[in-house]
N, C-alpha and C. Protein backbone atom coordinates (compact mmCIF):
# COMPACT_ATOMS: atom_id res chain seq x y z
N UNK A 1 -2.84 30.87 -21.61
CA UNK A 1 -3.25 29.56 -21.14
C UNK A 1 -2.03 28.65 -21.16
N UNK A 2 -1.83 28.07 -19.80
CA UNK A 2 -0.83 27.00 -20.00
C UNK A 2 -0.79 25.63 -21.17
N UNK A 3 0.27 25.06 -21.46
CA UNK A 3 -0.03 23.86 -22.05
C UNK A 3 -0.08 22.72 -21.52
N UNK A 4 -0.77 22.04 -22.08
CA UNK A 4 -0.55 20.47 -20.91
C UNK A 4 -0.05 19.97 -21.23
N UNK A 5 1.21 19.32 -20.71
CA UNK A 5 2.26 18.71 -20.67
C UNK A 5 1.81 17.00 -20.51
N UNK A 6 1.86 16.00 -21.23
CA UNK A 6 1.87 14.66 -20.75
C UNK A 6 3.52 14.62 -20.11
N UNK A 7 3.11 14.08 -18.90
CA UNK A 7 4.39 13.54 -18.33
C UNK A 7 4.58 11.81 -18.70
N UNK A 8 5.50 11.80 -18.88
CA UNK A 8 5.57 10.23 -18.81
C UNK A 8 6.19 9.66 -17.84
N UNK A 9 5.64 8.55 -16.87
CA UNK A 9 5.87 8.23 -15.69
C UNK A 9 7.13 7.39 -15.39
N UNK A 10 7.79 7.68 -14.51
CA UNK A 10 9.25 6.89 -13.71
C UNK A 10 8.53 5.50 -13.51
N UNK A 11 10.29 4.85 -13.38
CA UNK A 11 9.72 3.42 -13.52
C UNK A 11 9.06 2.91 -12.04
N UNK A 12 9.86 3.83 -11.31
CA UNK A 12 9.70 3.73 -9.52
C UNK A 12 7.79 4.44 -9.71
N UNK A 13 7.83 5.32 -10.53
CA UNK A 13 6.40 5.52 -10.52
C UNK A 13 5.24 4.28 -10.96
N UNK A 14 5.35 3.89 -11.85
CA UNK A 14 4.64 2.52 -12.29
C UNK A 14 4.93 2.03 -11.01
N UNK A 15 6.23 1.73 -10.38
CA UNK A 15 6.03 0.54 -9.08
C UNK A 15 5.17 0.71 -8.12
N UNK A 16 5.35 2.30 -7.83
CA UNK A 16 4.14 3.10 -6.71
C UNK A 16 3.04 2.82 -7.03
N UNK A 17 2.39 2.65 -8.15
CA UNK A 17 0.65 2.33 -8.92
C UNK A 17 0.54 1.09 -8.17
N UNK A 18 1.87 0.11 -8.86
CA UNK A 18 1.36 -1.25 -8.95
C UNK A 18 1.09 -1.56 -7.39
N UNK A 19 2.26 -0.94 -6.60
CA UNK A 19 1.82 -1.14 -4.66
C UNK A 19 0.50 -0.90 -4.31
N UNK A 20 0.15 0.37 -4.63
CA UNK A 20 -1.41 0.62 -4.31
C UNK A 20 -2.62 0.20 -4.63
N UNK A 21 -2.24 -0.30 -6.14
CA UNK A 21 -3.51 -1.58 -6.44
C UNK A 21 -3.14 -2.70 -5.63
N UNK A 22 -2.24 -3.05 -5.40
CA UNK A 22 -1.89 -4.54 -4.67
C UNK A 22 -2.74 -3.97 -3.00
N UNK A 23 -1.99 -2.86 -2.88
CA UNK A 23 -2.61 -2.80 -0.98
C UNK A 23 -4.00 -2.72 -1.18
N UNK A 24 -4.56 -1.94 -2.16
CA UNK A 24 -6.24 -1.80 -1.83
C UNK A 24 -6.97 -3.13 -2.12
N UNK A 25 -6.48 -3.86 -2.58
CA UNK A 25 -6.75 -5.23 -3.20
C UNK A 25 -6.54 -6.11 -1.97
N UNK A 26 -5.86 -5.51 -0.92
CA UNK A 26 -5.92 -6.26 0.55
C UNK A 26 -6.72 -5.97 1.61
N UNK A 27 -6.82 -4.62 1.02
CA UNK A 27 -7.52 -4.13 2.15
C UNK A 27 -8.32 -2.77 1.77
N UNK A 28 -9.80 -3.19 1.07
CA UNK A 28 -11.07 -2.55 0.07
C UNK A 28 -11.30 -1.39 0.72
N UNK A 29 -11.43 -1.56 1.82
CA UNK A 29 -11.82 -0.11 2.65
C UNK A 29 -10.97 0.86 2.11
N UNK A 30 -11.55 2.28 1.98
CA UNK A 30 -10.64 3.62 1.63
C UNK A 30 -10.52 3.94 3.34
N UNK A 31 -9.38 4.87 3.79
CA UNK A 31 -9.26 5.71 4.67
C UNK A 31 -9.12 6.81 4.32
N UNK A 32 -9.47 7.85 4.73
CA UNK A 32 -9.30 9.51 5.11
C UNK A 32 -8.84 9.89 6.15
N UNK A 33 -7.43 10.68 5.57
CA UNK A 33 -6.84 11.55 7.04
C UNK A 33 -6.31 10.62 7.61
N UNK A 34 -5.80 9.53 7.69
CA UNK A 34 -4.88 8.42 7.96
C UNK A 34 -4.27 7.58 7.22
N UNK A 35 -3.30 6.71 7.66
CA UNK A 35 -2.66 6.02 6.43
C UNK A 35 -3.87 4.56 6.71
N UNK A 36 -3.81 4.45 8.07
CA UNK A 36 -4.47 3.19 8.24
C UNK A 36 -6.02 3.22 9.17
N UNK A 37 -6.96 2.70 9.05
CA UNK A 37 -7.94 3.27 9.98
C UNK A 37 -8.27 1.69 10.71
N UNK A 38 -9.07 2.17 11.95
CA UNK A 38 -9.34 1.36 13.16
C UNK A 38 -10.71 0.52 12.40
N UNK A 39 -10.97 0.81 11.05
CA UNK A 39 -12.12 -0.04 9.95
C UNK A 39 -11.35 -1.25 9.65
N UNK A 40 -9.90 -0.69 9.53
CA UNK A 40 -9.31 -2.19 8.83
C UNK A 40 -8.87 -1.52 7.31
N UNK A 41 -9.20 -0.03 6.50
CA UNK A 41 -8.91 0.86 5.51
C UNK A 41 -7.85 1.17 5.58
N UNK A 42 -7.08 1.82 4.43
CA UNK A 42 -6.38 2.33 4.28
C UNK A 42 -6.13 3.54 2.83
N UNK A 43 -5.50 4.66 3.15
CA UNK A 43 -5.29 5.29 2.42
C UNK A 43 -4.78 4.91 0.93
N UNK A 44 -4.52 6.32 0.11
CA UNK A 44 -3.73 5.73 -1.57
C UNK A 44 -1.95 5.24 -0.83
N UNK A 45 -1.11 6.22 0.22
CA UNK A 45 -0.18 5.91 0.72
C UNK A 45 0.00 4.45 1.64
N UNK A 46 -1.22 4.38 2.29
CA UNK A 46 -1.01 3.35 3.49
C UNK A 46 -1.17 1.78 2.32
N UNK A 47 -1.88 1.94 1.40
CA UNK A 47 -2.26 0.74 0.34
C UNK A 47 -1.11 1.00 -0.13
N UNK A 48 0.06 1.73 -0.69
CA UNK A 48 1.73 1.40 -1.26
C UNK A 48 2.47 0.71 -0.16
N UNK A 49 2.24 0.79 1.03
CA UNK A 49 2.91 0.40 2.28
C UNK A 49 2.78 -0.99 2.13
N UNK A 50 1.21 -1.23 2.13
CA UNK A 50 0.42 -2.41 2.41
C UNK A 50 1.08 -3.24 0.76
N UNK A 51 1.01 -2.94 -0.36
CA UNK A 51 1.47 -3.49 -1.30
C UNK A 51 3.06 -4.05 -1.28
N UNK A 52 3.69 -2.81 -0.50
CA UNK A 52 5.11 -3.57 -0.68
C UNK A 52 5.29 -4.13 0.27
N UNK A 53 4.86 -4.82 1.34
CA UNK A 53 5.08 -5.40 2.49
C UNK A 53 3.40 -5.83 3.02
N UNK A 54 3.80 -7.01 3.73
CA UNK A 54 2.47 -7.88 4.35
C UNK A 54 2.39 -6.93 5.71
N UNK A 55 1.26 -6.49 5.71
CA UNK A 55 1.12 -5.73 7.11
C UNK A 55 -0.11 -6.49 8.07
N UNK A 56 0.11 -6.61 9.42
CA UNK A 56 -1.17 -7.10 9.99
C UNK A 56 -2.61 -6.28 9.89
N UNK A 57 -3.38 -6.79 10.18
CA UNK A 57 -5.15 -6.13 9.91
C UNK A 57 -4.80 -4.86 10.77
N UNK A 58 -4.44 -4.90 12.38
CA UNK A 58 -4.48 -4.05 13.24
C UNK A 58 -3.07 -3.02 12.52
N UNK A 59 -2.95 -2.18 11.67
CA UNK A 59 -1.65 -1.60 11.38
C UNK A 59 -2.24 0.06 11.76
N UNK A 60 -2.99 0.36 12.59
CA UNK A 60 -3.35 1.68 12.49
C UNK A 60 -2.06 2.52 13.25
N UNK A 61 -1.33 2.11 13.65
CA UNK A 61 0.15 2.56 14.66
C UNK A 61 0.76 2.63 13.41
N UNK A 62 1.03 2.53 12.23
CA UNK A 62 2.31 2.33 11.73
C UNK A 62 2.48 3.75 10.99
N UNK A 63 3.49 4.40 10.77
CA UNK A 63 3.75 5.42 9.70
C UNK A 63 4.58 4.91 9.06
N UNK A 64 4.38 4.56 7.73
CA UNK A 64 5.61 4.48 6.65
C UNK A 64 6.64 5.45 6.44
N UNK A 65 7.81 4.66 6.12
CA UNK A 65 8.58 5.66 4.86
C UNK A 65 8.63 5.10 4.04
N UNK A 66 7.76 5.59 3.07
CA UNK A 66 7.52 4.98 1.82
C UNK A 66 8.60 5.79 0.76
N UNK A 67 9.40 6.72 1.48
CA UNK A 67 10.82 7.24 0.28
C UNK A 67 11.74 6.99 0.20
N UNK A 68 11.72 5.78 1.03
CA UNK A 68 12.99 5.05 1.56
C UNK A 68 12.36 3.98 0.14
N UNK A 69 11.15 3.06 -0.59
CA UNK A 69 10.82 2.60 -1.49
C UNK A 69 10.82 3.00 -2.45
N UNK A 70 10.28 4.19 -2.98
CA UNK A 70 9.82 5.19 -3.93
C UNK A 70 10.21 6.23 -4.02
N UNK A 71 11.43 6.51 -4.97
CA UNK A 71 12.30 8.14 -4.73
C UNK A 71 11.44 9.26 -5.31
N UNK A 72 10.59 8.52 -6.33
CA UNK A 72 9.65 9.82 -6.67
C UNK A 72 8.81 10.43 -6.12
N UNK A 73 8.08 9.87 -4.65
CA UNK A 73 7.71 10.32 -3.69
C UNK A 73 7.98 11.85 -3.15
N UNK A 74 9.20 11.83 -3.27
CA UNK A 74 10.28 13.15 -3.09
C UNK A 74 10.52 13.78 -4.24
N UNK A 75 10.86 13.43 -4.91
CA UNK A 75 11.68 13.82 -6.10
C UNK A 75 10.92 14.26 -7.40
N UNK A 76 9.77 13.81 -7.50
CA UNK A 76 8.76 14.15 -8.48
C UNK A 76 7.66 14.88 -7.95
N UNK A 77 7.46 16.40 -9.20
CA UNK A 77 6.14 17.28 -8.57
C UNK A 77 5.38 17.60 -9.71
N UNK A 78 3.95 17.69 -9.13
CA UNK A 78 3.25 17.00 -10.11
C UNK A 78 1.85 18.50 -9.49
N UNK A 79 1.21 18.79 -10.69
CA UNK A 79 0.02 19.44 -10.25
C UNK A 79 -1.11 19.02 -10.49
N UNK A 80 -2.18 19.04 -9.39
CA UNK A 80 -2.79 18.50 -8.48
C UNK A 80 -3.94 18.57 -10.04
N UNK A 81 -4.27 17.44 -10.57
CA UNK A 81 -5.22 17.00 -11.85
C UNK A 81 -6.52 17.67 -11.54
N UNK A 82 -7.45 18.01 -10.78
CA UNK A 82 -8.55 18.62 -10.31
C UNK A 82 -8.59 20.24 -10.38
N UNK A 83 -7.35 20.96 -10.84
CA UNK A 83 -7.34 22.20 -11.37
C UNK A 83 -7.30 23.22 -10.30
N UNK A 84 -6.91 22.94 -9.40
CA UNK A 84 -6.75 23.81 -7.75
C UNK A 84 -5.82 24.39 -7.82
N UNK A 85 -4.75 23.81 -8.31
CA UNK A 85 -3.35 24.80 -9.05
C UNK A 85 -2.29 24.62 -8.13
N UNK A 86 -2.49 22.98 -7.54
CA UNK A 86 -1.76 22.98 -6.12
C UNK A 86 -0.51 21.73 -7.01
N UNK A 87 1.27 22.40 -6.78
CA UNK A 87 2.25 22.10 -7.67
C UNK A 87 3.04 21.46 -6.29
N UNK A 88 2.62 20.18 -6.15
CA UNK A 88 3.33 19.40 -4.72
C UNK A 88 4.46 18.29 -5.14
N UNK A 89 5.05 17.68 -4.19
CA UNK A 89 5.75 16.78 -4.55
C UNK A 89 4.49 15.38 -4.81
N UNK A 90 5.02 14.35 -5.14
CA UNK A 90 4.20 13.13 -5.50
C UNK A 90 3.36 12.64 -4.12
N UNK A 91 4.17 12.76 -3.56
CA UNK A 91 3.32 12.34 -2.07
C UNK A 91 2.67 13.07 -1.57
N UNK A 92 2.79 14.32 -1.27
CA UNK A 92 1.83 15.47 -0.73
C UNK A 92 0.27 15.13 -2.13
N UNK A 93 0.93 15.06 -3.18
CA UNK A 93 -0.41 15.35 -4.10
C UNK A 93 -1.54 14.14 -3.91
N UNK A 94 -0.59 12.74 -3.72
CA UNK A 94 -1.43 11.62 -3.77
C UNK A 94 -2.34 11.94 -2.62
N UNK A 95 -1.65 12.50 -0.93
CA UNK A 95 -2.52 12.37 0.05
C UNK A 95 -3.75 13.57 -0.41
N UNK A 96 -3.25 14.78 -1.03
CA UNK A 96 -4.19 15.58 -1.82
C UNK A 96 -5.50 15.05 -2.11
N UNK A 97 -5.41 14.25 -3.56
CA UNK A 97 -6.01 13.70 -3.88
C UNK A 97 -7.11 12.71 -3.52
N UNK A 98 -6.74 12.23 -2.47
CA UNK A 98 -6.76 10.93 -1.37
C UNK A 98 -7.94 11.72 -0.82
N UNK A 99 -7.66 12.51 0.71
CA UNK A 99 -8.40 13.24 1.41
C UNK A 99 -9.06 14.60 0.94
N UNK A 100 -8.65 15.50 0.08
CA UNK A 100 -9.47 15.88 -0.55
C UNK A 100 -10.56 16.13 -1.47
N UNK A 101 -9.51 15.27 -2.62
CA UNK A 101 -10.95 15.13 -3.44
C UNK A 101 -11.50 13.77 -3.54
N UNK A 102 -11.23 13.18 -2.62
CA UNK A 102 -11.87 11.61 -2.06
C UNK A 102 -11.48 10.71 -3.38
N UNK A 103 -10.72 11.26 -4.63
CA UNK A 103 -10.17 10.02 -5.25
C UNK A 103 -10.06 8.70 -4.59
N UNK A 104 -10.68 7.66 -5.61
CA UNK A 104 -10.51 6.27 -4.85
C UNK A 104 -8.88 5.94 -5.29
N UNK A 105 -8.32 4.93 -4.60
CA UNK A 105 -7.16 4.84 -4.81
C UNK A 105 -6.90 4.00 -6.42
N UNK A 106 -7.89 3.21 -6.79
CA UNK A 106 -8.06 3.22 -8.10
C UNK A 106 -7.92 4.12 -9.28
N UNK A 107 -8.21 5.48 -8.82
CA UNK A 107 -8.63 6.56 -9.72
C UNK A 107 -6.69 7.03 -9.76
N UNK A 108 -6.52 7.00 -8.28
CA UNK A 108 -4.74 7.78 -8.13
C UNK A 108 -4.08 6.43 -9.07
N UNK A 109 -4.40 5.39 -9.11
CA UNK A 109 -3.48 4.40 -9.77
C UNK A 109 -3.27 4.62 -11.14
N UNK A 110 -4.16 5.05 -11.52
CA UNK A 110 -4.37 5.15 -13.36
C UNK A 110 -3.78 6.58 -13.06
N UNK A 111 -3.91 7.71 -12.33
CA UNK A 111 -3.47 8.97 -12.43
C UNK A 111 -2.08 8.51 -12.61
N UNK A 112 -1.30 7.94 -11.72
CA UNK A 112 0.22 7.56 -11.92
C UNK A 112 0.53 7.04 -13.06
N UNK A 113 0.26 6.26 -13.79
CA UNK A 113 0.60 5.49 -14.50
C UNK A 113 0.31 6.42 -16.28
């Protein structure tokens, strides 16, 4: 049996939390399978976008680079908390999380942190 490791989180990681509570806090709607939806929602990624920058209501065109903000995006890999055994970088796991197991972006915020 593996051990579980507490990771303790990058500081760029705390910043990534704090973006995504700030974006969902702009914009309540969750999205799936997009960063931004034609509801006016947005994803756990599209709410870090939306946190570090004022985006208009209509943002369903936009793709971030959110690793150009957040190096741990890239740089940090993390396995997927729901026990699937899936060992991604930070961003692949959040959208993981996000669209698969419908985590609210609340739930990914406290996961980061």
């Amino acid at each position: 049996m593996e051990a579980r490791m507490h990771q303790v989180p990058r500081a760029d990681q705390i910043e990534l939390a704090d973006a995504i509570a700030e974006g969902a806090r702009r914009r309540p709607v969750q999205a799936f399978g997009e960063y931004f939806s034609h509801q006016g929602g947005s994803c756990a990624l599209g709410a870090a976008y939306e946190g570090a920058y004022t985006l208009p209501h209509e943002a369903e065109s936009i793709r971030p680079r959110l690793d150009r903000l957040f190096d741990c995006l890239e740089n940090v890999r993390r396995r997927c908390p729901e026990g699937c055994h899936k060992r991604l970088p930070l961003n692949s796991i959040i959208l993981h999380l996000n669209d698969d197991h419908h985590w609210t972006r609340e739930q990914i915020v406290e996961w980061l942190k």
